[in-house]
Protein backbone atom coordinates (compact mmCIF):
# COMPACT_ATOMS: atom_id res chain seq x y z
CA UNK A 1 -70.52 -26.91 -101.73
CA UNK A 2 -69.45 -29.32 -99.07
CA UNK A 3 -66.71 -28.40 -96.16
CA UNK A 4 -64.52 -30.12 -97.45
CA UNK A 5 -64.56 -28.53 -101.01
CA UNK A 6 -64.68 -25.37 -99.00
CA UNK A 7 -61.22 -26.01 -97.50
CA UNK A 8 -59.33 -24.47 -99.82
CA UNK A 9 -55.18 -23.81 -99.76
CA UNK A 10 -55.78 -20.19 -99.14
CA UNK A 11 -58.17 -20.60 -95.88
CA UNK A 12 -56.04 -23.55 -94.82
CA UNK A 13 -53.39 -21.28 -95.06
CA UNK A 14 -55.14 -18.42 -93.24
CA UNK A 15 -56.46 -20.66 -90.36
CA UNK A 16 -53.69 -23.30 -89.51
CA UNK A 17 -50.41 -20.21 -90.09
CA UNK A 18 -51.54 -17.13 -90.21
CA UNK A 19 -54.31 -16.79 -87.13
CA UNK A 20 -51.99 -18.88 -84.71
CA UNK A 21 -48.94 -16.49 -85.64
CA UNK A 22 -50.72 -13.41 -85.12
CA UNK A 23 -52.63 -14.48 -81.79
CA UNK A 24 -49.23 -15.45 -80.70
CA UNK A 25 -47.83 -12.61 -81.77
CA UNK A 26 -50.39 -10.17 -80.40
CA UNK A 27 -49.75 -12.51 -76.82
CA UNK A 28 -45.78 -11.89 -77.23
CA UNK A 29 -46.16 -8.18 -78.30
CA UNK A 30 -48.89 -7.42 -75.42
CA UNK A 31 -49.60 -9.80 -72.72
CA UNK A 32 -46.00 -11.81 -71.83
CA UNK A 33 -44.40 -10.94 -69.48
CA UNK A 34 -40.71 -10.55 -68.95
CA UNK A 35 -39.26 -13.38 -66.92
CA UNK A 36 -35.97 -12.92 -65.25
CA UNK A 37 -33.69 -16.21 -64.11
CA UNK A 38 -31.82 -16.24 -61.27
CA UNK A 39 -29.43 -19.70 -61.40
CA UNK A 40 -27.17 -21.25 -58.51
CA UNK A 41 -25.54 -24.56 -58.59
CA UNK A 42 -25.13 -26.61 -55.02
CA UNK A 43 -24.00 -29.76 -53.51
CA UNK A 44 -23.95 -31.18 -50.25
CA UNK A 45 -20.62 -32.63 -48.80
CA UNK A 46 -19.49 -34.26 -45.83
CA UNK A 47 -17.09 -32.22 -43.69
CA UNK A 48 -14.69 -34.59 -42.71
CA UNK A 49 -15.22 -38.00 -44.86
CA UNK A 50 -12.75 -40.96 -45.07
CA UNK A 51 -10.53 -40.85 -48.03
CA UNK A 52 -8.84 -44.47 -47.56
CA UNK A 53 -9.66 -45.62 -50.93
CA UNK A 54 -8.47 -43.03 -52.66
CA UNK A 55 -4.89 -43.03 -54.26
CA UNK A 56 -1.44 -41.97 -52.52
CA UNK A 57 -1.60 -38.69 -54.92
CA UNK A 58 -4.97 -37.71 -52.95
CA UNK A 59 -3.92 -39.04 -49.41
CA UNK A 60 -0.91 -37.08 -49.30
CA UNK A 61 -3.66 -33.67 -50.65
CA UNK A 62 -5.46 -34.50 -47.65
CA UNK A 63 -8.19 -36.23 -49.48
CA UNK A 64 -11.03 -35.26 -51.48
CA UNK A 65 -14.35 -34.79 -49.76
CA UNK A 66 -16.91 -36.57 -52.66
CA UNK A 67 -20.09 -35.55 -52.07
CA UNK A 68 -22.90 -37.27 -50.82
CA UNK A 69 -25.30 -37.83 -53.89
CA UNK A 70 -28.49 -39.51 -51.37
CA UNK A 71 -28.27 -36.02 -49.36
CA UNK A 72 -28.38 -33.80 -52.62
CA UNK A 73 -30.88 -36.15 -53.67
CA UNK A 74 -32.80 -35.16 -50.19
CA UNK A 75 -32.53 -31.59 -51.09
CA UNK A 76 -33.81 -31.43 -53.97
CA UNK A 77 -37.02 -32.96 -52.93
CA UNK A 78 -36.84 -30.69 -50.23
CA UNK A 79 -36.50 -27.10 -52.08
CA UNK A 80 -39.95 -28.57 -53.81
CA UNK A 81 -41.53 -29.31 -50.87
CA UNK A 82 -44.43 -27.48 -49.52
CA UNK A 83 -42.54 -26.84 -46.84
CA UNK A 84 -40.19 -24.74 -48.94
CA UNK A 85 -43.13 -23.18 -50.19
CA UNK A 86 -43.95 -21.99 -46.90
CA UNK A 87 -41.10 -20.46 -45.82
CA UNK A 88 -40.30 -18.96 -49.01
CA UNK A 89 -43.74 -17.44 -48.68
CA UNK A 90 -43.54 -16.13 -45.30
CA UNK A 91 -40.22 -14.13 -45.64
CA UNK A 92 -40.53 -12.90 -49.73
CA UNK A 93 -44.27 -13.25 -49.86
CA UNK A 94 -44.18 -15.14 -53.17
CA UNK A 95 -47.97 -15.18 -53.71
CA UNK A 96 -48.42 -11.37 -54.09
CA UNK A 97 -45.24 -11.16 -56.31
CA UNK A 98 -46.05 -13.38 -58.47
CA UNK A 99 -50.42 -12.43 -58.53
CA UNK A 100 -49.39 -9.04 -58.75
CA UNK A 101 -48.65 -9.52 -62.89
CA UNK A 102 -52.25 -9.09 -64.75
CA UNK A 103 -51.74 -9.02 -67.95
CA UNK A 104 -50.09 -12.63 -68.70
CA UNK A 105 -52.62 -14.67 -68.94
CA UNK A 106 -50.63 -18.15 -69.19
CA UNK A 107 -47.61 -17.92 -66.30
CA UNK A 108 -49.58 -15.45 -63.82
CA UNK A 109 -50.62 -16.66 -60.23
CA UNK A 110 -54.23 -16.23 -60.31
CA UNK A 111 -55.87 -14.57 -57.17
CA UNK A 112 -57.44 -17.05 -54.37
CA UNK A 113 -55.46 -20.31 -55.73
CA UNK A 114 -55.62 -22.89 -53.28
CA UNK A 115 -52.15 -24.50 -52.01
CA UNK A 116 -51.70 -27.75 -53.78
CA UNK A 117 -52.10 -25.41 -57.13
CA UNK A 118 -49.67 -22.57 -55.68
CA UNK A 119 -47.42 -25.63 -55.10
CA UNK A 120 -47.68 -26.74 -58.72
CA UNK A 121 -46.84 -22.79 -59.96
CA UNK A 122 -44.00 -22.65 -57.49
CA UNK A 123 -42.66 -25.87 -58.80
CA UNK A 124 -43.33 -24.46 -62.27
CA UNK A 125 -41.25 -21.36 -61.63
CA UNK A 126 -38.57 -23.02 -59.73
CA UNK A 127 -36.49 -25.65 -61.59
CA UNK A 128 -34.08 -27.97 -59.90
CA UNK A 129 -31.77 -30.21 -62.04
CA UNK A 130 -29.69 -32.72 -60.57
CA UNK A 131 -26.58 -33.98 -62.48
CA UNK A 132 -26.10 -37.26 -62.26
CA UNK A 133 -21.99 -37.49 -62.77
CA UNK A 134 -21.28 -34.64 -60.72
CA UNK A 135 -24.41 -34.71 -58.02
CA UNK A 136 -24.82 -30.95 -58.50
CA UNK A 137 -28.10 -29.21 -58.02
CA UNK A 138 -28.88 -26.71 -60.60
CA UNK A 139 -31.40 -24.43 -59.09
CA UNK A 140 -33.43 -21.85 -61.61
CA UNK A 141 -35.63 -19.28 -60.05
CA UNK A 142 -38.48 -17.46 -62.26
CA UNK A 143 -39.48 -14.02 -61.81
CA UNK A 144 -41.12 -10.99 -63.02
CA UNK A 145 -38.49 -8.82 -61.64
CA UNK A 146 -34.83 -9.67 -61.80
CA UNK A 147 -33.85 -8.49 -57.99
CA UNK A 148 -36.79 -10.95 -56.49
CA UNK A 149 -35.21 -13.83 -58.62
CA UNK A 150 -32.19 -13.52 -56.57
CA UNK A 151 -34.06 -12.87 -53.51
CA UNK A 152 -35.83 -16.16 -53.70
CA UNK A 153 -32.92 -18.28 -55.15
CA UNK A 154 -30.85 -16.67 -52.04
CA UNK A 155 -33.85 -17.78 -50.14
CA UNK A 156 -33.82 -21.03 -51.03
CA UNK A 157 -30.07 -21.34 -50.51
CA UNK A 158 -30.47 -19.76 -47.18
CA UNK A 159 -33.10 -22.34 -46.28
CA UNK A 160 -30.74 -25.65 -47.95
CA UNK A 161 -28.40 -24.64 -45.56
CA UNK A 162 -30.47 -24.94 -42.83
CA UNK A 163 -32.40 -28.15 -43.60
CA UNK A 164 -28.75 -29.22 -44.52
CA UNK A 165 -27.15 -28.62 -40.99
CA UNK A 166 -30.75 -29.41 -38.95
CA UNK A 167 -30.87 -32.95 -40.99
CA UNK A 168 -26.83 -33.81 -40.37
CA UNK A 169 -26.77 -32.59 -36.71
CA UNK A 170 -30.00 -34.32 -36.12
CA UNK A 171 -28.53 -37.93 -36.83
CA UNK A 172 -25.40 -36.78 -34.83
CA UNK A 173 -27.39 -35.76 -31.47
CA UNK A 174 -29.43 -39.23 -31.84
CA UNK A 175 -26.31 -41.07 -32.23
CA UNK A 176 -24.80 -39.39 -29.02
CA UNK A 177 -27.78 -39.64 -27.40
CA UNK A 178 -28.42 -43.12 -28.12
CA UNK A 179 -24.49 -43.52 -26.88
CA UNK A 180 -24.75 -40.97 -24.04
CA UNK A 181 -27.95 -43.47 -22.66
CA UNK A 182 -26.18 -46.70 -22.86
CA UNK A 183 -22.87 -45.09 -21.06
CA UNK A 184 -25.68 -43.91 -18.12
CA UNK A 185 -27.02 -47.23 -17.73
CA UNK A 186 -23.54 -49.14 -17.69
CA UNK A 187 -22.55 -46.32 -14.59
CA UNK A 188 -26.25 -47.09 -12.89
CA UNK A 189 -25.19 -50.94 -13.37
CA UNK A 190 -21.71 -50.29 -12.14
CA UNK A 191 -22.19 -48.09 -9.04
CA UNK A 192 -25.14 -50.75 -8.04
CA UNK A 193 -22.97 -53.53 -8.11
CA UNK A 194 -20.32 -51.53 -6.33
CA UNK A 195 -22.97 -50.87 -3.64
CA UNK A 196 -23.52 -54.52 -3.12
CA UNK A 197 -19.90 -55.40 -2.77
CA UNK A 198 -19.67 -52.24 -0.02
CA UNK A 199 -22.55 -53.62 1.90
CA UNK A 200 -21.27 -57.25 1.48
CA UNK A 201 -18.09 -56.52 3.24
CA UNK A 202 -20.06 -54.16 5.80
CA UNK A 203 -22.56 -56.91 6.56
CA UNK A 204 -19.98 -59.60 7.27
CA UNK A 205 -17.68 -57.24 8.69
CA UNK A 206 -14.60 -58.57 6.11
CA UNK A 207 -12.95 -57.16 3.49
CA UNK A 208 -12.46 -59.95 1.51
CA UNK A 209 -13.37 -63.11 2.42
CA UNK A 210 -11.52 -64.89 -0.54
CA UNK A 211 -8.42 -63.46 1.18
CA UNK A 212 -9.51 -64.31 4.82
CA UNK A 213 -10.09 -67.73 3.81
CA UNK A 214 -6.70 -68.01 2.51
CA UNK A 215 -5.31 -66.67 5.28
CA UNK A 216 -7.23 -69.05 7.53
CA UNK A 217 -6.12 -72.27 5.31
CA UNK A 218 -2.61 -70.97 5.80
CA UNK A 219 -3.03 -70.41 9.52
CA UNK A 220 -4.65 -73.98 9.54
CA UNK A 221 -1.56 -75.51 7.60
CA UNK A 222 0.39 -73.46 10.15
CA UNK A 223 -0.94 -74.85 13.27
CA UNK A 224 -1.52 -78.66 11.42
CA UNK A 225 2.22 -78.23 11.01
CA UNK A 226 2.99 -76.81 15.06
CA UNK A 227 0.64 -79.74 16.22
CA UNK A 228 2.30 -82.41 14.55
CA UNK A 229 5.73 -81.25 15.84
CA UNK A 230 4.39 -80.58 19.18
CA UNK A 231 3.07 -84.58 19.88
CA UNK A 232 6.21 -85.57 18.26
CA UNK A 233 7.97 -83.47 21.31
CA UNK A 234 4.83 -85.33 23.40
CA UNK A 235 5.92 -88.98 22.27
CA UNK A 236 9.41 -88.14 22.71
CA UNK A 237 9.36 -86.89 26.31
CA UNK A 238 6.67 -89.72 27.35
CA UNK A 239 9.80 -92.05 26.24
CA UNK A 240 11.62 -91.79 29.26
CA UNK A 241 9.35 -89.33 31.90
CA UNK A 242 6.03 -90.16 33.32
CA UNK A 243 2.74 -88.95 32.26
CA UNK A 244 2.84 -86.66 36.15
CA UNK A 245 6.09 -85.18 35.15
CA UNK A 246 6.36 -81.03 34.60
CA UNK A 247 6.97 -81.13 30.72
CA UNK A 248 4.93 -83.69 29.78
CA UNK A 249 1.82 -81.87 31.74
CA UNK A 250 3.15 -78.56 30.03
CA UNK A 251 3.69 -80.37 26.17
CA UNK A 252 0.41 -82.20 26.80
CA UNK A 253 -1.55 -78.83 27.83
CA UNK A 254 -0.05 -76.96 24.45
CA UNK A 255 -1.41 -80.19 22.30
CA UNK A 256 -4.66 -79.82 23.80
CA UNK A 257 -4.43 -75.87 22.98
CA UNK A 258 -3.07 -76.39 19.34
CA UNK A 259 -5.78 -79.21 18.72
CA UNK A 260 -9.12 -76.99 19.64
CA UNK A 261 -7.38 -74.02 17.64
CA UNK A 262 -7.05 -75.88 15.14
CA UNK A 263 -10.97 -77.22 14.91
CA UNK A 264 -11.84 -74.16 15.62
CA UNK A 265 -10.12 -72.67 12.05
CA UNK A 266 -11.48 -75.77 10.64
CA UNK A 267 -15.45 -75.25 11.92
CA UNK A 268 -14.95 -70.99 10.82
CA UNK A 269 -14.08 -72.33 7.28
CA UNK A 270 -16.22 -75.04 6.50
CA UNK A 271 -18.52 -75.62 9.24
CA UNK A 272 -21.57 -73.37 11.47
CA UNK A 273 -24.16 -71.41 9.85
CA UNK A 274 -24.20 -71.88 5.51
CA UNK A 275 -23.75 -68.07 5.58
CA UNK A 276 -20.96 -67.37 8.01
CA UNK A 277 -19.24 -70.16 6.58
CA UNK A 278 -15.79 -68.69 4.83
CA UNK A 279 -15.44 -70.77 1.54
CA UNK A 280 -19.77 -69.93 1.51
CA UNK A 281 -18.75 -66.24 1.42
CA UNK A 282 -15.65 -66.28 -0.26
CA UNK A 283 -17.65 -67.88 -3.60
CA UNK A 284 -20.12 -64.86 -2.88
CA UNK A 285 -17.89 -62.41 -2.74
CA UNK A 286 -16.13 -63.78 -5.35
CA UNK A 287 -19.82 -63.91 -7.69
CA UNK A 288 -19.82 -60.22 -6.63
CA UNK A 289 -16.36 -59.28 -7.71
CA UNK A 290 -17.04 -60.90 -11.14
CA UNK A 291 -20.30 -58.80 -11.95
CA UNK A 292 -18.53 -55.74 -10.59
CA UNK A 293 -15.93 -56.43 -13.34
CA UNK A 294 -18.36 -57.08 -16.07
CA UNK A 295 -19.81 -53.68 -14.90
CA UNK A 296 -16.67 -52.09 -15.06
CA UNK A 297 -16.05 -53.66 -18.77
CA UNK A 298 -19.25 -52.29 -20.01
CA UNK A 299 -18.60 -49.38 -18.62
CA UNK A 300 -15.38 -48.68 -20.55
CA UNK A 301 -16.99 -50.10 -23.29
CA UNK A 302 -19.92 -47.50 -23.33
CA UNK A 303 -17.35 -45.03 -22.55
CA UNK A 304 -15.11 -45.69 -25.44
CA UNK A 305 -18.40 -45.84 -27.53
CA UNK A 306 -19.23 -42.60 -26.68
CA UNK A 307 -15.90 -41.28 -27.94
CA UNK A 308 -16.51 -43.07 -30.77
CA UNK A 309 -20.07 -41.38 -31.78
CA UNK A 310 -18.93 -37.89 -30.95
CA UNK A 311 -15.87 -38.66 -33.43
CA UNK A 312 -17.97 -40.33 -35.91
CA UNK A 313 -20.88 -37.58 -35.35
CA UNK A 314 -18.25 -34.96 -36.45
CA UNK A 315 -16.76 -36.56 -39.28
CA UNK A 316 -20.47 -37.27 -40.59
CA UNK A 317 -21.59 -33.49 -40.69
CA UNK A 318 -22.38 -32.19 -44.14
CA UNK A 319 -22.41 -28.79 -45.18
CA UNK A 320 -24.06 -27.07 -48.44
CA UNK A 321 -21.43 -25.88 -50.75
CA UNK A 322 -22.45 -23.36 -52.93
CA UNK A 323 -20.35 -23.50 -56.16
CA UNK A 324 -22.28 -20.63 -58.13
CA UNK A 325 -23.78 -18.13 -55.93
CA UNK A 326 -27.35 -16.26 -57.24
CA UNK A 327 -26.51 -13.50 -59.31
CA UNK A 328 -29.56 -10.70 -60.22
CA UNK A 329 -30.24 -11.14 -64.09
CA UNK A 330 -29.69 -8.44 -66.51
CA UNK A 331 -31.68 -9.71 -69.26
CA UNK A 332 -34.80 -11.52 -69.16
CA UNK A 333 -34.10 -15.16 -70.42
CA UNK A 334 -38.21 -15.94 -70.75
CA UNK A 335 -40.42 -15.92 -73.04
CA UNK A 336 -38.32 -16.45 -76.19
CA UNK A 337 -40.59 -14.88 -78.71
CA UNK A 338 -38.54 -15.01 -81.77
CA UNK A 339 -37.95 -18.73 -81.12
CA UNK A 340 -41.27 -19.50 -80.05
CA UNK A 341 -42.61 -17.98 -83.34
CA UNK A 342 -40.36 -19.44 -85.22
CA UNK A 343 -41.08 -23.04 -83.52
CA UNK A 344 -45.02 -22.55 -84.42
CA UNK A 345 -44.30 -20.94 -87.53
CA UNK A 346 -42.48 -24.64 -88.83
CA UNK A 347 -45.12 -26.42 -86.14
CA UNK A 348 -48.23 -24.49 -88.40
CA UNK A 349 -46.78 -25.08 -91.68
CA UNK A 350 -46.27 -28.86 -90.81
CA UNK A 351 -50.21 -28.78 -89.47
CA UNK A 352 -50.78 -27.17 -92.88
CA UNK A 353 -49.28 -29.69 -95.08
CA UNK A 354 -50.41 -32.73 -93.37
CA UNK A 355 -54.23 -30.96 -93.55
CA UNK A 356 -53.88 -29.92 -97.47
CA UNK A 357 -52.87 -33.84 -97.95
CA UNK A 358 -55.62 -34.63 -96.10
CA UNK A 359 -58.37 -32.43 -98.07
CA UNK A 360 -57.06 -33.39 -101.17
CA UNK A 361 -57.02 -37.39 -100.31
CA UNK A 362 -60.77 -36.94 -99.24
CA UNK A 363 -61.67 -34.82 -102.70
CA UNK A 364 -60.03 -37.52 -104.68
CA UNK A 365 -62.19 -40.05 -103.20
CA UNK A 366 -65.32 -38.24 -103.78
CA UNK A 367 -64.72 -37.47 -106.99
């Protein structure tokens, strides 16, 4: 008798139904273990977002804060993370709850696992399901008892929050910082070029020389203007008195006086040394008085920017918003043994029937 001939409807029927349902049933009956769920659903908002595209209906509500589907995003990859893991570990001790059940063979923690495989279990027991339409996180903790599947998912929570705030305030500090630096250097720049426009005017003894020199052209226009009447005067009396006479000695004397003032204004403003020169420090002073001002811009400008950041900081802060808050499990939700056996029961029979069709193709060919 060959196998195949040996395969008859009754051991088919014995080996691909009945032994799977009773080794599964003896695993349901003796060795699963209860598993408790403890579900939450999250979301991470801003606190303060803008609302300008939203309609009239919402503006006048005070707007609605959408939330922020990259950071939920972030957090879920987060409350996977090995760094999760550790945390989780260190406050509930996760690897001695969930080692300490023996008799499951299949969703146990085994003993000495190394950390990339805890990982994989933790990921295993911990489900996080992101809606797309909403951007809700669905978090679903596993455990053996129902009061340590609300510890952990409160855990986890506890810890969102906190990579939450640490990730939001983060960018907000680097932003003022980054604001805060550029508002120091625009005071360094402003109080040095305020220092060279003090020790300008201290050097050259003059407060401002674009003023002095205007005051000197004037003074020169002044005394142009006195000279020019004065040898009028000088022509006139030299008319009808003699150059010996009392006022035309006197007259002549003043001209004399008005004419070496008057050089003298002339040489201070655009004659003598390059540097002492007026119109030579006026356009100095004047280079000075333009950087100070470009200081003084930038400084306002940093100034305002930093306003700016600490606003926009502020109005960029998330928060976690818990919409369903861990609750401890009454009932345990895994394993579901009735509709597990039931699944292999039709999974079995359909193994069975393709088998039997099998057999029975192969006899027909031998016979």
């Amino acid at each position: 008798m060959t196998f195949v001939q040996s395969l008859t409807p009754r051991r088919l029927k014995i080996a691909l139904i009945a032994v799977p349902l009773l080794l599964a049933t003896l695993y349901y009956v003796f060795f699963a273990a209860d598993r408790y769920v403890s579900e939450s659903i999250v979301t991470v908002r801003q606190t303060n977002q803008e609302s300008s595209n939203l309609p009239g209906v919402a503006l006048l509500l005070g707007g609605v804060n959408p939330p922020s589907r990259e950071d939920t995003l972030y957090l879920r990859q987060y409350i996977h993370s090995l760094e999760m893991l550790k945390r989780l570990d260190a406050k509930l001790n996760l690897r001695a709850h969930y080692e300490a059940e023996k008799l499951d063979p299949l969703y146990r923690l085994y003993g000495g696992t190394s950390q990339e495989w805890f990982l994989e279990y933790y990921r295993s027991r911990v489900e996080v399901l992101f809606d797309e339409v909403a951007s809700l996180l669905t978090v679903r903790v596993q455990g053996f008892e129902p009061a340590f599947a609300q510890q952990v998912a409160q855990g986890i929570l506890q810890e969102s929050e906190q990579f939450v705030n640490a990730f939001s305030h983060r960018i907000a500090r680097e932003q003022m910082g980054f604001a805060e630096q550029e508002l120091q250097r625009a005071a360094e720049r402003l109080q040095a070029a305020k220092a060279k426009m003090v020790d300008f005017q201290d050097r050259h003894r003059l407060l401002d020389p674009a003023a002095q020199a205007q005051a000197s052209g004037a003074l020169t226009a002044e005394l142009q203007a006195t000279l020019a009447k004065h040898e009028a005067e000088l022509r006139h009396l030299r008319s009808f008195l003699n150059e010996n006479s009392y006022q035309v000695q006197a007259l002549q004397s003043q001209v004399e006086a008005l004419r070496k003032q008057l050089e003298a204004e002339r040489g201070r403003a655009t004659s003598g040394k390059s540097s002492d020169r007026l119109n030579a420090l006026a356009s100095q002073f004047r280079d000075l008085t333009l950087q100070a001002g470009f200081a003084e811009d930038a400084y306002k400008l940093a100034l305002s920017a930093v306003e700016n950041a600490r606003i926009d900081a502020t109005r960029k802060l998330k928060s976690l918003v818990v919409i369903e808050p861990p609750a401890k499990p009454e009932i345990a939700i895994y394993p579901r043994r009735v509709y597990d056996l039931v699944t292999l029961f039709v999974v079995c029979c359909l193994l069975y029937g393709v088998t039997r069709l099998v057999v029975t193709t192969v006899r027909d060919h031998q016979d």
